[in-house]
C-alpha atoms as a PDB file:
ATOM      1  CA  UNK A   1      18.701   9.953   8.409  1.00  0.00           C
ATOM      2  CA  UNK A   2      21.610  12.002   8.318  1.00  0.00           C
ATOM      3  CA  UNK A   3      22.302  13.697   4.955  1.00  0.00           C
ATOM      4  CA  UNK A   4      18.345  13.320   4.016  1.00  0.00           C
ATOM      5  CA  UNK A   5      16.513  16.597   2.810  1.00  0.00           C
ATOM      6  CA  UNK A   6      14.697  17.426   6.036  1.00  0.00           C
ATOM      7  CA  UNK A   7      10.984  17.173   4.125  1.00  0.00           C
ATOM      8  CA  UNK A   8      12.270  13.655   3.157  1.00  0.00           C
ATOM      9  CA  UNK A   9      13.138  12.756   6.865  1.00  0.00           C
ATOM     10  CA  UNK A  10       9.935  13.842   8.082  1.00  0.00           C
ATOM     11  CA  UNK A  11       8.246  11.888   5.309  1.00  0.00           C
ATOM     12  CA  UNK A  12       9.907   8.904   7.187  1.00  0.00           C
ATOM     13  CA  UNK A  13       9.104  10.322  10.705  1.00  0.00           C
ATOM     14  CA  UNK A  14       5.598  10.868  10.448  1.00  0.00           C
ATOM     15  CA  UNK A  15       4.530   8.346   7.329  1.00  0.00           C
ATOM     16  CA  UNK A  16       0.711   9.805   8.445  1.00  0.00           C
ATOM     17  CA  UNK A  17       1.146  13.106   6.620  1.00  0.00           C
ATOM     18  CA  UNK A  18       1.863  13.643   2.860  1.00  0.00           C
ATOM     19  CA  UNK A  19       5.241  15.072   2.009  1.00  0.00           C
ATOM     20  CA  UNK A  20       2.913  18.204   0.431  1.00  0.00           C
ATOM     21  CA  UNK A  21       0.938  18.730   4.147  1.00  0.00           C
ATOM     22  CA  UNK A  22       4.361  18.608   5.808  1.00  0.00           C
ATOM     23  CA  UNK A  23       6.210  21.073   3.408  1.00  0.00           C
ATOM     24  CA  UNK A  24       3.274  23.578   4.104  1.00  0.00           C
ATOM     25  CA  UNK A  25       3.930  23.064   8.012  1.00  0.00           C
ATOM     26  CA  UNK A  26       7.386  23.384   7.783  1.00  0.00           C
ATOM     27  CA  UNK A  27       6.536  27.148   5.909  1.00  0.00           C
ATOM     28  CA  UNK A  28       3.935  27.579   8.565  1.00  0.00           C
ATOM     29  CA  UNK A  29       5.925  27.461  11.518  1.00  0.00           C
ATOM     30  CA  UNK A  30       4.091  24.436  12.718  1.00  0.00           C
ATOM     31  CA  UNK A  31       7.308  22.031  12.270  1.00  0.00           C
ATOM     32  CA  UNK A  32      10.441  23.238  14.640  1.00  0.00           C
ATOM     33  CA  UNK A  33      13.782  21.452  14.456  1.00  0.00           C
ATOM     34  CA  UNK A  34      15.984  22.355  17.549  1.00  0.00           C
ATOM     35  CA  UNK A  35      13.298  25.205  18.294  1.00  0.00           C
ATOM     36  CA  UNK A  36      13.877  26.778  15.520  1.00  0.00           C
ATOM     37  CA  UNK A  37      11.849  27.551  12.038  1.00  0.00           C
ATOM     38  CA  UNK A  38      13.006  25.197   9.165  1.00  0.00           C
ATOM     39  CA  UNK A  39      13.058  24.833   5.541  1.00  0.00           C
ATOM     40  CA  UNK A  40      12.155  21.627   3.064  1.00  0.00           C
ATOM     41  CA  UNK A  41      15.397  21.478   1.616  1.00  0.00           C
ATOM     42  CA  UNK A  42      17.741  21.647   4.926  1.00  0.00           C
ATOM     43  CA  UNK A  43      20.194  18.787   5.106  1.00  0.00           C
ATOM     44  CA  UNK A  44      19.560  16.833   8.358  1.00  0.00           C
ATOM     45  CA  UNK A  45      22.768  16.385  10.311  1.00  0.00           C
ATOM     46  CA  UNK A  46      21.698  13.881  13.015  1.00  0.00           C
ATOM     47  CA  UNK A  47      20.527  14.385  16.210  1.00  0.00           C
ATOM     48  CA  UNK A  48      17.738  17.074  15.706  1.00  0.00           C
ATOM     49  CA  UNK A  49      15.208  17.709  18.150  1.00  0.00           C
ATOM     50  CA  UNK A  50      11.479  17.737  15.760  1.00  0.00           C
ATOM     51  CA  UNK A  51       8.224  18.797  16.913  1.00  0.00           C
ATOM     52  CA  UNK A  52       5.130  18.741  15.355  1.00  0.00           C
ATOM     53  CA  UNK A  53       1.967  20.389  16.659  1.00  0.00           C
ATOM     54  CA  UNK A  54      -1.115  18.999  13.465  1.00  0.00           C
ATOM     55  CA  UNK A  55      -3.616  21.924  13.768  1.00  0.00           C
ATOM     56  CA  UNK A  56      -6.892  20.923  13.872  1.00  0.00           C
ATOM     57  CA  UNK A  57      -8.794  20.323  10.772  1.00  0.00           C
ATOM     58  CA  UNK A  58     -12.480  21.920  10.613  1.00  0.00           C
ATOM     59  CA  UNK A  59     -15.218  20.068  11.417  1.00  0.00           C
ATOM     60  CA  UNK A  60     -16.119  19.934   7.596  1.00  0.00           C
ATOM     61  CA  UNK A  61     -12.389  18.860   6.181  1.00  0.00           C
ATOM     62  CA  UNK A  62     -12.527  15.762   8.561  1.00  0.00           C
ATOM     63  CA  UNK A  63     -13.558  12.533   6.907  1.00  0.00           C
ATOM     64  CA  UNK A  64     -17.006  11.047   8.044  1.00  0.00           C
ATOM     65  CA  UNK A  65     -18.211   7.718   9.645  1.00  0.00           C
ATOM     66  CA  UNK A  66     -20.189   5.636   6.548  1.00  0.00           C
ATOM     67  CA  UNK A  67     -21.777   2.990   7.071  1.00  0.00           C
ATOM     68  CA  UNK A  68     -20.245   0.508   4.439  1.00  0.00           C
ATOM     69  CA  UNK A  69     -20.386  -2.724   4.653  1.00  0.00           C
ATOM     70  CA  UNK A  70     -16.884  -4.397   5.359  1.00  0.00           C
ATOM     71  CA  UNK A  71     -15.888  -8.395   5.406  1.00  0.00           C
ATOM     72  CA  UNK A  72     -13.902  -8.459   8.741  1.00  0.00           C
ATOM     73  CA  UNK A  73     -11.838 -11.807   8.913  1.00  0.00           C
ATOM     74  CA  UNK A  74     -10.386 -11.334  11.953  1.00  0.00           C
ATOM     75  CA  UNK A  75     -11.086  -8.330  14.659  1.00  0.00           C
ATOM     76  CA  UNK A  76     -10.029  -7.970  18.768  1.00  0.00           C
ATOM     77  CA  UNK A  77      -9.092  -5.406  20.600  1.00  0.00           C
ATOM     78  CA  UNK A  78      -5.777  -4.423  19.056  1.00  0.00           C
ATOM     79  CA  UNK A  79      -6.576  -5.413  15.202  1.00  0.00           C
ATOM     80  CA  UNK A  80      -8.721  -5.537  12.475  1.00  0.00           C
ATOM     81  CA  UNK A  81      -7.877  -7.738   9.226  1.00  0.00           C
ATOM     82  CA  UNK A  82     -10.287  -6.917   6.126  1.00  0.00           C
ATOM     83  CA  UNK A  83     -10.721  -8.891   3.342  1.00  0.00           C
ATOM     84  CA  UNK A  84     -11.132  -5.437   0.809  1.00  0.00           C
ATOM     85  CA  UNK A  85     -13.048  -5.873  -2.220  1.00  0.00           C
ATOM     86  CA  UNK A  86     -11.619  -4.604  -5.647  1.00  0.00           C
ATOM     87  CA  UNK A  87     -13.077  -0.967  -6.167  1.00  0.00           C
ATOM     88  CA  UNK A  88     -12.629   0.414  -2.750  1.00  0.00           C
ATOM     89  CA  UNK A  89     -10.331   3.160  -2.335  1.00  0.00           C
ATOM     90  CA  UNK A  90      -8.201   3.227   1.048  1.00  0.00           C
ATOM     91  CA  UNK A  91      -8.273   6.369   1.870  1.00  0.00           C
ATOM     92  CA  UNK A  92      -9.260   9.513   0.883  1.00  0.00           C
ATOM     93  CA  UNK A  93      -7.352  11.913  -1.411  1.00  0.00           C
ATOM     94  CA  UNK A  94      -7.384  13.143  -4.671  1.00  0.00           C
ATOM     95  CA  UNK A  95     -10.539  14.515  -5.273  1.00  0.00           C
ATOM     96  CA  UNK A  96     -12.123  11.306  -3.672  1.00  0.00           C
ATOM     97  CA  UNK A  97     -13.606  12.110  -0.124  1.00  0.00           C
ATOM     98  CA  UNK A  98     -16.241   9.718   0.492  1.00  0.00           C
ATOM     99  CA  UNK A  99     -16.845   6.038   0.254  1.00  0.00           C
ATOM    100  CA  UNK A 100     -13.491   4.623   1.118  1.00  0.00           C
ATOM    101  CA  UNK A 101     -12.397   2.359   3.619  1.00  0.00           C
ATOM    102  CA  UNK A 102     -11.568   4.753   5.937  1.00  0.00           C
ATOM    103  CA  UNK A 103     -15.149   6.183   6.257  1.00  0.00           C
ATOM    104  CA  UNK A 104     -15.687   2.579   6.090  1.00  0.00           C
ATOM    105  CA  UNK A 105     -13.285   2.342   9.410  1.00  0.00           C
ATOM    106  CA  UNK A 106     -14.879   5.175  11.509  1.00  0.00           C
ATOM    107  CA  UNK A 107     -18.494   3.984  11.321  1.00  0.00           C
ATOM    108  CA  UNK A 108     -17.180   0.372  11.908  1.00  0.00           C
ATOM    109  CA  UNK A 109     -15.430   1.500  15.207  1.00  0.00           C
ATOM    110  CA  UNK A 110     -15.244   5.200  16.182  1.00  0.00           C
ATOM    111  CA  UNK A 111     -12.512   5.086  18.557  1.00  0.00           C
ATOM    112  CA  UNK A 112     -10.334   5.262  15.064  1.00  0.00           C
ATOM    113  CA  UNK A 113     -11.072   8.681  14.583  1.00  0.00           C
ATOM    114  CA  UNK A 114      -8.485   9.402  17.471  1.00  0.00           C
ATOM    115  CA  UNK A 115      -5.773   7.748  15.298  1.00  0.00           C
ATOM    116  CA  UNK A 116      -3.821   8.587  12.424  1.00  0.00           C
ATOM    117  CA  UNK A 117      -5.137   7.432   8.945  1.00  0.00           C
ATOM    118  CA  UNK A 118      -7.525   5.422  11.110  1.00  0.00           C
ATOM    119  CA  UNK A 119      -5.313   3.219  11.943  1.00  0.00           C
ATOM    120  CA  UNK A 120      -4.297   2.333   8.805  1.00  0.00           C
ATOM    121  CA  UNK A 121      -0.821   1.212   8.002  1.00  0.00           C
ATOM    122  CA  UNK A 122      -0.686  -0.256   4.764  1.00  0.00           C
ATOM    123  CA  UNK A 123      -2.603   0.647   1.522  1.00  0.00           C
ATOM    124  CA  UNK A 124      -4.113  -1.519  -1.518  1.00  0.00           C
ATOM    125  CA  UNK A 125      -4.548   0.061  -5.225  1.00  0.00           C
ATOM    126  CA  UNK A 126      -8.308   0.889  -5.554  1.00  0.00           C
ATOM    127  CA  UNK A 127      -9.025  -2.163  -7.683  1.00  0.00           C
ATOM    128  CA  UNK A 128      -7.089  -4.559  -6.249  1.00  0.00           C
ATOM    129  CA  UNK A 129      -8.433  -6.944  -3.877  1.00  0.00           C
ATOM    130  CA  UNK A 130      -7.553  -8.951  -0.593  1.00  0.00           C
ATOM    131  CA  UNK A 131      -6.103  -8.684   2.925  1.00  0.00           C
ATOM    132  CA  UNK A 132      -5.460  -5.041   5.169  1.00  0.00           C
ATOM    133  CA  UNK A 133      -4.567  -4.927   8.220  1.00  0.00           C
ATOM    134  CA  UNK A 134      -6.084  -1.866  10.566  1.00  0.00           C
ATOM    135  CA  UNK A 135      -4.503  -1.180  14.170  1.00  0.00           C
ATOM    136  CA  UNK A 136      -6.996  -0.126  16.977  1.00  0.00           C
ATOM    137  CA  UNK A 137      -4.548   1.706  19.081  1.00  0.00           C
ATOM    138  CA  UNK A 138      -2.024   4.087  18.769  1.00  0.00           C
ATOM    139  CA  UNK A 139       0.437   1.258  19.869  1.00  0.00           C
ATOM    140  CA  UNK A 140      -0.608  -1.137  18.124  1.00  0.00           C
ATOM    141  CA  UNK A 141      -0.306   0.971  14.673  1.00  0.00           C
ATOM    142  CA  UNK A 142       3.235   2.015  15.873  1.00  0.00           C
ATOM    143  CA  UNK A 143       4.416  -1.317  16.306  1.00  0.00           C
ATOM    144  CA  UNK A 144       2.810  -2.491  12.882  1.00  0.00           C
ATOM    145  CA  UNK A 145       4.594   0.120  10.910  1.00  0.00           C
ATOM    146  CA  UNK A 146       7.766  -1.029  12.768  1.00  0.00           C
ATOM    147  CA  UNK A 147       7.219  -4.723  11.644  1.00  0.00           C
ATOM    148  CA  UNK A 148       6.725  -3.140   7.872  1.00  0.00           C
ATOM    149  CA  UNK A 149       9.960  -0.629   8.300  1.00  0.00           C
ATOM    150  CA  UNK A 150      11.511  -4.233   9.272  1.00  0.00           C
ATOM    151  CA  UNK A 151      10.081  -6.296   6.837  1.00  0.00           C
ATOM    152  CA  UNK A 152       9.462  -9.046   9.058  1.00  0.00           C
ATOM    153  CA  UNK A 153       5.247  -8.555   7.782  1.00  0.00           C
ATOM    154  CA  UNK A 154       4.345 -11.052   5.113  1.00  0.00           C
ATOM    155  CA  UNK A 155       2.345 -10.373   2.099  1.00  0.00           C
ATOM    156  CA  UNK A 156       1.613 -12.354  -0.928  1.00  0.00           C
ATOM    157  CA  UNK A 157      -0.102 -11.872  -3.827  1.00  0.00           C
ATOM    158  CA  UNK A 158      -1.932 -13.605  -6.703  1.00  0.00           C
ATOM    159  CA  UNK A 159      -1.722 -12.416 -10.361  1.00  0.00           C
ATOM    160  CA  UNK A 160      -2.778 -12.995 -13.164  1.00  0.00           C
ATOM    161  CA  UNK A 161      -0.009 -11.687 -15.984  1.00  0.00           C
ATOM    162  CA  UNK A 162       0.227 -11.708 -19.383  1.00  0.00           C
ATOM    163  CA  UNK A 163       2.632 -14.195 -21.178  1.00  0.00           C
ATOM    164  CA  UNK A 164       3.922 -17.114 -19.777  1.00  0.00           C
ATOM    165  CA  UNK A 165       7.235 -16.454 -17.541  1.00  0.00           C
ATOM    166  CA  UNK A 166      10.094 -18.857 -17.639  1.00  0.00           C
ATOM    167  CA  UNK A 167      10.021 -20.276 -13.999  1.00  0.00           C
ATOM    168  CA  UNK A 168      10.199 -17.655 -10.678  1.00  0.00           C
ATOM    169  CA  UNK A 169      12.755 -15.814  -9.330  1.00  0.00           C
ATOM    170  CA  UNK A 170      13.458 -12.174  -7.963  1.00  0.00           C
ATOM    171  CA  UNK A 171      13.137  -9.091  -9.702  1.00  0.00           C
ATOM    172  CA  UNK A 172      15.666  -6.430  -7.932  1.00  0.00           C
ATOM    173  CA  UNK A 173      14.747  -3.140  -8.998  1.00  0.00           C
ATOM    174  CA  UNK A 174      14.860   0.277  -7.776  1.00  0.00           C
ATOM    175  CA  UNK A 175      11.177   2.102  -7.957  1.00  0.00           C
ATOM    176  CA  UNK A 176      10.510   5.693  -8.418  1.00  0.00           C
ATOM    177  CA  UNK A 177       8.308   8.278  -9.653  1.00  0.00           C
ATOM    178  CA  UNK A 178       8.157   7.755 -13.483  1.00  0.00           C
ATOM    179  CA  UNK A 179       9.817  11.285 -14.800  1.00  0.00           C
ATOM    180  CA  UNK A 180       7.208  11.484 -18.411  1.00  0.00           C
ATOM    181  CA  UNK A 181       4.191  11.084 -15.582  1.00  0.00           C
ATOM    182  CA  UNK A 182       4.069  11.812 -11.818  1.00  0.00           C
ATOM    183  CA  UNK A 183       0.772   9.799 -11.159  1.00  0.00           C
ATOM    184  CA  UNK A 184       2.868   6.505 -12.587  1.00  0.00           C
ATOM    185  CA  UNK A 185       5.978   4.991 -10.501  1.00  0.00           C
ATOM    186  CA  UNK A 186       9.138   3.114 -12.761  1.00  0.00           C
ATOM    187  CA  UNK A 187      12.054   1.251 -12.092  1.00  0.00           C
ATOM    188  CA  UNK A 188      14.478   3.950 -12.169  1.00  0.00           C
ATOM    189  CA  UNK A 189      18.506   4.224 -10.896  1.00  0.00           C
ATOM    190  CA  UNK A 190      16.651   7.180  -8.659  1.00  0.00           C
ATOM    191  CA  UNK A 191      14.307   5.160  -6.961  1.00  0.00           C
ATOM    192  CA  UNK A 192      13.693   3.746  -3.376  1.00  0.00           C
ATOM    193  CA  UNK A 193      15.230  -0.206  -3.319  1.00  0.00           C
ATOM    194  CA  UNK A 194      12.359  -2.652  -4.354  1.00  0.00           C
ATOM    195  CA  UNK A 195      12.292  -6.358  -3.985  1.00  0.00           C
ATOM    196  CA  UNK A 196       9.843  -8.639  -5.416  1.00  0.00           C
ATOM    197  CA  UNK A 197      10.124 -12.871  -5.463  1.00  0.00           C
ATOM    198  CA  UNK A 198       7.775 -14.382  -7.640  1.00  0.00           C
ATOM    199  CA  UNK A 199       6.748 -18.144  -8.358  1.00  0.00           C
ATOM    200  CA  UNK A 200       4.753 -19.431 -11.158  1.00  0.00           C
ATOM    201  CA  UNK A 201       1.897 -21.228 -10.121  1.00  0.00           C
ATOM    202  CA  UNK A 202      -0.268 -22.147 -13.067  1.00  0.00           C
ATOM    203  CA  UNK A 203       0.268 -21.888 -17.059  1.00  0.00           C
ATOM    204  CA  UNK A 204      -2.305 -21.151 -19.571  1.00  0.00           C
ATOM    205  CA  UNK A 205      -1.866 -20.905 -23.177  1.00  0.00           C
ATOM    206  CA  UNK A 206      -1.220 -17.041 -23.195  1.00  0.00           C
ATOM    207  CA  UNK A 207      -1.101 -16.260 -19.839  1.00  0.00           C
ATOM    208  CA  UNK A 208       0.017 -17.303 -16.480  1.00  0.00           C
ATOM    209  CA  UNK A 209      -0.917 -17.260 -12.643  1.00  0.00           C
ATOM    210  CA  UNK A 210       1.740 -16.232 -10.333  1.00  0.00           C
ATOM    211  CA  UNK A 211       2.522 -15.694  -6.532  1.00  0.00           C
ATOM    212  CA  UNK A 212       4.324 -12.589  -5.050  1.00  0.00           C
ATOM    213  CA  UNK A 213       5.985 -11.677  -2.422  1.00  0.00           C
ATOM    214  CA  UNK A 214       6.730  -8.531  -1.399  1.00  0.00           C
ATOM    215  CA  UNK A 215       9.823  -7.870   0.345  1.00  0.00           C
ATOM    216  CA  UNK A 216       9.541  -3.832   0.040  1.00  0.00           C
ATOM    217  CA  UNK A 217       6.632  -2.141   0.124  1.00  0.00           C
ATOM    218  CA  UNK A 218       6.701   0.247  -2.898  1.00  0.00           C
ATOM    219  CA  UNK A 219       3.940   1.909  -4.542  1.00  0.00           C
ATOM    220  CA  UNK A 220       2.557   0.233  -7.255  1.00  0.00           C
ATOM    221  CA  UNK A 221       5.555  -2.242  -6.566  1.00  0.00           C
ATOM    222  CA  UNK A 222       4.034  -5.697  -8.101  1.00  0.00           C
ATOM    223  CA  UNK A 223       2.134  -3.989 -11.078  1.00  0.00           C
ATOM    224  CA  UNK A 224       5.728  -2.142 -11.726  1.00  0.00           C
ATOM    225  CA  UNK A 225       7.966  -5.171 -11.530  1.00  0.00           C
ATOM    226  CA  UNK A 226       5.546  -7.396 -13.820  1.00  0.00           C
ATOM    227  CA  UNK A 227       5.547  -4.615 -16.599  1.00  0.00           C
ATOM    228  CA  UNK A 228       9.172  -4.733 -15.827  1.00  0.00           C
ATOM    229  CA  UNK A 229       9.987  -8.069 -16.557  1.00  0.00           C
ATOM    230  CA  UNK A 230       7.410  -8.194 -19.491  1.00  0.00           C
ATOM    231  CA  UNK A 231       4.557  -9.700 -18.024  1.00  0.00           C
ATOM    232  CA  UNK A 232       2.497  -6.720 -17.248  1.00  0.00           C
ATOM    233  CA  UNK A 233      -0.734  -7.989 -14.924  1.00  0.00           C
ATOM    234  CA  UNK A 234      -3.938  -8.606 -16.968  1.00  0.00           C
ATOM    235  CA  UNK A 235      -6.025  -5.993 -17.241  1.00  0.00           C
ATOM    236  CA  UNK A 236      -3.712  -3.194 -15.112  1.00  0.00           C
ATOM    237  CA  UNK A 237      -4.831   0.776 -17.265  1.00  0.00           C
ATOM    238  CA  UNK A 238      -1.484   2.122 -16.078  1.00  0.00           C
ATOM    239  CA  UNK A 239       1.387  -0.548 -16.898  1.00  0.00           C
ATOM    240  CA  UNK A 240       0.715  -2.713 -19.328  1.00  0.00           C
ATOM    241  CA  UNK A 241       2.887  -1.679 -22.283  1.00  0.00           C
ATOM    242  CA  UNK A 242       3.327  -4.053 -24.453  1.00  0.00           C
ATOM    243  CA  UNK A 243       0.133  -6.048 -23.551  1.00  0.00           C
ATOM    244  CA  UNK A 244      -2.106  -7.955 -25.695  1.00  0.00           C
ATOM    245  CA  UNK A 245      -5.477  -7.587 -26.323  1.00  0.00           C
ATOM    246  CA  UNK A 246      -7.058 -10.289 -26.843  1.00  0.00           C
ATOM    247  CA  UNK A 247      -7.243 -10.778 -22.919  1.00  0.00           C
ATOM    248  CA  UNK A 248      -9.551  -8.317 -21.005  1.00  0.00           C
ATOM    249  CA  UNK A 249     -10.453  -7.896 -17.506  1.00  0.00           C
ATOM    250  CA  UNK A 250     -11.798  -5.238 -15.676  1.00  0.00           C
ATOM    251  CA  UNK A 251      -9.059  -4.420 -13.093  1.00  0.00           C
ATOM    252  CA  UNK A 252      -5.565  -5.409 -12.661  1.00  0.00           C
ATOM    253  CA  UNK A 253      -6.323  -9.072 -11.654  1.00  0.00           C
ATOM    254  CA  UNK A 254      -4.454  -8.596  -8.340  1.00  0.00           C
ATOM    255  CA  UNK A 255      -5.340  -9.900  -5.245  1.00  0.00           C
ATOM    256  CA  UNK A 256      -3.772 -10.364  -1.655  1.00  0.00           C
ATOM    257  CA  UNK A 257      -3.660 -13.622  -0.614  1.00  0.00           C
ATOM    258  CA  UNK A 258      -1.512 -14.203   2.204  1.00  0.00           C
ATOM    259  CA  UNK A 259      -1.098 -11.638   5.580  1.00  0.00           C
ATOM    260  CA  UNK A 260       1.280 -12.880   8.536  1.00  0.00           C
ATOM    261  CA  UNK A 261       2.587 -10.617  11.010  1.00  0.00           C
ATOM    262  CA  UNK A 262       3.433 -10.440  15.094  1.00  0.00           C
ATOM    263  CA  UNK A 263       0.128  -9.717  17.445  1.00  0.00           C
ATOM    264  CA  UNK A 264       1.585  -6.322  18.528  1.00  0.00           C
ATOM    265  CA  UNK A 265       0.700  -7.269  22.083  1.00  0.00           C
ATOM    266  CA  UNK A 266       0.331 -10.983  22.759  1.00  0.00           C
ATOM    267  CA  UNK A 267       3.810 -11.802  19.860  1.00  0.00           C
ATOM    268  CA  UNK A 268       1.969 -14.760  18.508  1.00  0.00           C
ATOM    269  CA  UNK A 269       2.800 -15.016  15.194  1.00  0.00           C
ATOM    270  CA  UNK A 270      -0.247 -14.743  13.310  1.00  0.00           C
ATOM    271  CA  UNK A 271      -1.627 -15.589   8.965  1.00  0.00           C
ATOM    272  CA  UNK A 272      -4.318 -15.093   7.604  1.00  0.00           C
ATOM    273  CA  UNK A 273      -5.627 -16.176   4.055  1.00  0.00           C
ATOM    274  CA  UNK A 274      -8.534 -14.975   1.614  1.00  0.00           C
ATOM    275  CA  UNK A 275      -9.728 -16.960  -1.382  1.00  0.00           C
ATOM    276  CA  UNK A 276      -9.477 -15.442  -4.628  1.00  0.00           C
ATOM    277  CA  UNK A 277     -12.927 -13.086  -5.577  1.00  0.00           C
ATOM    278  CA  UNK A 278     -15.282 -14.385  -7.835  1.00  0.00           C
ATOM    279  CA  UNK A 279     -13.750 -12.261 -10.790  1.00  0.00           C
ATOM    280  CA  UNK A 280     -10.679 -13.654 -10.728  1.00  0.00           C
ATOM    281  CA  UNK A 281     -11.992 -17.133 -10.452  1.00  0.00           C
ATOM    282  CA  UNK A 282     -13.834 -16.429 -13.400  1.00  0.00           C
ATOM    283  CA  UNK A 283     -10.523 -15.287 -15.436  1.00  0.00           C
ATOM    284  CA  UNK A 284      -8.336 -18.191 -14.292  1.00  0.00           C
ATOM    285  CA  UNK A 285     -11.653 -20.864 -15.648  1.00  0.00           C
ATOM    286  CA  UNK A 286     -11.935 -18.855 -18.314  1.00  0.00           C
ATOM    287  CA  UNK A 287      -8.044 -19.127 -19.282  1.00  0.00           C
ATOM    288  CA  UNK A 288      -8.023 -23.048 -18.049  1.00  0.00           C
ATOM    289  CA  UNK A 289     -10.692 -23.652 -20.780  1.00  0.00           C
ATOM    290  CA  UNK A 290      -8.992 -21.853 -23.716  1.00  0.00           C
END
């Protein structure tokens, strides 16, 4: 990390914590590099001693158990694999603080509440569906976000995009914060490397159903890519420029199909698979027909 903004290398060291919550540390006192107080924009030279002491959040700031009903698809002692539906948020933020999957999480097992995010590792968009992967113990999350920092965790997706696309291939881009709006992400020469394959599975007469795999794990990487190559995801609000309308869906028709990964304590190699929702199944008949 040497030569990274110190707020960006503790964005990296504790993923956990939003690069906003870790600035305000840092100007608390509550982040020390080398026993010393710190500032956001320090360069980090490489070999730093960091420590981090979270204060405790008040009993009323902390999320709360729900009882939500959740299709588990595979649970033991280290894991827990959900099949999410479209409409659930992950976690909470932005002015939403209850009914996600984390509240979700801590009603479902309340030994969670000891870990960070609840154990989660890995986020879907609000609206789109399939497979998450929750760790049960603080080693078990720390060796899943290793497998994702290596890449060496599997995830593929279904879509449903707009257009018909050529054949498959890989779309290379870098992905960033979108400069004209900071709630949408871009490909941009100042972005974070992104790498998305794609395959085309099925062709209809306007649109198409694809597979993706990611290969980084960017925010809002697939739905960015698509728009990218000029097959923005049927009905996606945020990127779908240059769309059609004669097409409409009520959520990006997104789903995640395929999870494999490395039990972080037996190192089985392990997949699961979840069928497509009965929304999407109704938008790929629907397309077959016409």
């Amino acid at each position: 990390m040497a030569g990274l903004r110190l707020d960006q290398a503790l964005a990296r060291l504790f993923p956990q914590y939003s690069r906003t919550r870790l600035q305000a540390w840092l100007r608390d006192g509550v982040i020390v590099v080398d026993r010393q107080p710190a500032h956001a924009r320090q360069a980090v030279v490489g070999g730093e001693a960091v420590q981090l002491a979270p204060p405790a959040l008040p009993e009323a700031a902390a999320p709360q158990a729900e009882k939500i009903p959740l299709n588990v698809v595979f649970q033991d002692a280290e894991l827990i694999v959900l099949d999410k539906p479209a409409g659930l948020v992950v976690h909470p933020g932005a002015g939403v603080h209850q009914g996600t999957l984390l509240n979700a999480l801590l009603a479902h097992a309340p030994q969670l509440a000891g870990l960070p995010r609840a154990g989660i590792v890995h986020r879907l968009d609000r609206d789109t569906s399939g497979l998450l992967v929750v760790a049960k113990t603080l080693e078990a999350q720390t060796a899943l976000v290793r497998q994702l920092a290596e890449r060496t965790v599997r995830r593929v997706y279904l879509a449903v995009v707009h257009g018909v696309p050529s054949g498959g291939g890989t779309i290379d881009e870098p992905i960033g914060r979108d400069h004209r709006s900071r709630t949408r992400m871009a490909v941009t020469r100042r972005g974070r490397e992104a790498r998305t394959r794609y395959q085309v599975v099925e062709r209809f007469a306007a649109a198409a159903l694809i597979e993706c795999q990611l290969d980084t794990g960017r925010t809002h990487q697939i739905r960015v890519h698509l728009q990218h190559l000029g097959h923005p995801i049927v009905g996606d609000p945020v990127y779908r420029r240059g769309a059609p309308a004669r097409i409409s869906f009520g959520r990006q028709a997104l789903h995640a199909r395929e999870l494999s990964l490395v039990h972080p304590r037996s190192g089985r190699a392990m997949t699961w698979r979840a069928p497509l929702p009965g929304d999407m199944k109704r938008l790929v008949a629907a397309l077959r027909r016409a």
